[in-house]
Protein backbone atom coordinates (compact mmCIF):
# COMPACT_ATOMS: atom_id res chain seq x y z
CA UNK A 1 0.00 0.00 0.00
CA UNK A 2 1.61 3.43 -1.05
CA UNK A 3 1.84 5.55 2.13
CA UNK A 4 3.25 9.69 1.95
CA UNK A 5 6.75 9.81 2.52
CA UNK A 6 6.66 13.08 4.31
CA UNK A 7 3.52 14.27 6.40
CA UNK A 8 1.96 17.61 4.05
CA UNK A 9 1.46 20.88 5.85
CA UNK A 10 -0.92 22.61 7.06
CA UNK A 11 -1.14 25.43 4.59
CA UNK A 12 -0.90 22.36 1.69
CA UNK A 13 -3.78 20.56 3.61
CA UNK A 14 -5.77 23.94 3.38
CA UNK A 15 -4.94 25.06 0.29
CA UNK A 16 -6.12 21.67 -1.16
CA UNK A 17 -9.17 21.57 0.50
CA UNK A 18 -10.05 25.41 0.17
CA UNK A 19 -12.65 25.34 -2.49
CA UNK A 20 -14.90 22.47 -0.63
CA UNK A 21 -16.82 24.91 1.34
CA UNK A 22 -17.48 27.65 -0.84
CA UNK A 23 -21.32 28.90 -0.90
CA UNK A 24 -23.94 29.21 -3.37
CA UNK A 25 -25.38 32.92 -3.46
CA UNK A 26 -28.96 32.64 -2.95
CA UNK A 27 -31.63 32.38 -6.13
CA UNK A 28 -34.36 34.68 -6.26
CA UNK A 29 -37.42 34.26 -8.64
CA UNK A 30 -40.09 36.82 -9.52
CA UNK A 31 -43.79 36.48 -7.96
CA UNK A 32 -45.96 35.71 -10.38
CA UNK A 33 -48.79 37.85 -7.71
CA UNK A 34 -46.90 40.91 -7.20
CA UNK A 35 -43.75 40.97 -9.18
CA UNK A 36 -41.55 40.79 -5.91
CA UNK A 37 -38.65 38.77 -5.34
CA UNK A 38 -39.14 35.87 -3.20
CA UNK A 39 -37.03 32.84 -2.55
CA UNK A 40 -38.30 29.36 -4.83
CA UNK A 41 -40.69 27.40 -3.83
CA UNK A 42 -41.60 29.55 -0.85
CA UNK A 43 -44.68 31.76 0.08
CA UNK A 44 -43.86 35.22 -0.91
CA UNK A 45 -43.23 37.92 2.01
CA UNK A 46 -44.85 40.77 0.26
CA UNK A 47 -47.97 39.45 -0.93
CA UNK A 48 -48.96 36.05 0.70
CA UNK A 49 -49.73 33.98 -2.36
CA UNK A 50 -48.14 30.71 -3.46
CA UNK A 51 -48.71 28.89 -6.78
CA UNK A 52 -51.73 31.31 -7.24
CA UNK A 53 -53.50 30.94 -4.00
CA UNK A 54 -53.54 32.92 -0.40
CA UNK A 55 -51.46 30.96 2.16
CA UNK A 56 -51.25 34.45 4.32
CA UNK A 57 -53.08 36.57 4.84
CA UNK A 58 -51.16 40.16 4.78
CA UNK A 59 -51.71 43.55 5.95
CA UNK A 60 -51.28 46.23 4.00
């Protein structure tokens, strides 16, 4: 079995590894109600509606 010769460093470990965590900026769609932008596949903030109907009721 091939085993490292030396042990790698730290700053090789992290280099290797440093674009593993990197984060997906957040997608926005448009609200088909009210034109605002909401997150997918969520109810929308501004207006209440989801996939055409009421889920909350809001306040204006």
């Amino acid at each position: 079995m091939a085993v490292p010769k030396r042990k790698q460093s730290k700053a090789r470990k992290n280099k290797r590894r440093s674009n593993v965590w990197k984060l997906q900026p957040v997608a926005f769609s448009k609200c088909p109600q009210c034109g605002a932008l909401k997150v997918p596949h969520r109810v929308c903030g501004t207006c209440g509606y989801y996939k055409g109907r009421e889920i909350i009721k809001v306040e204006a």
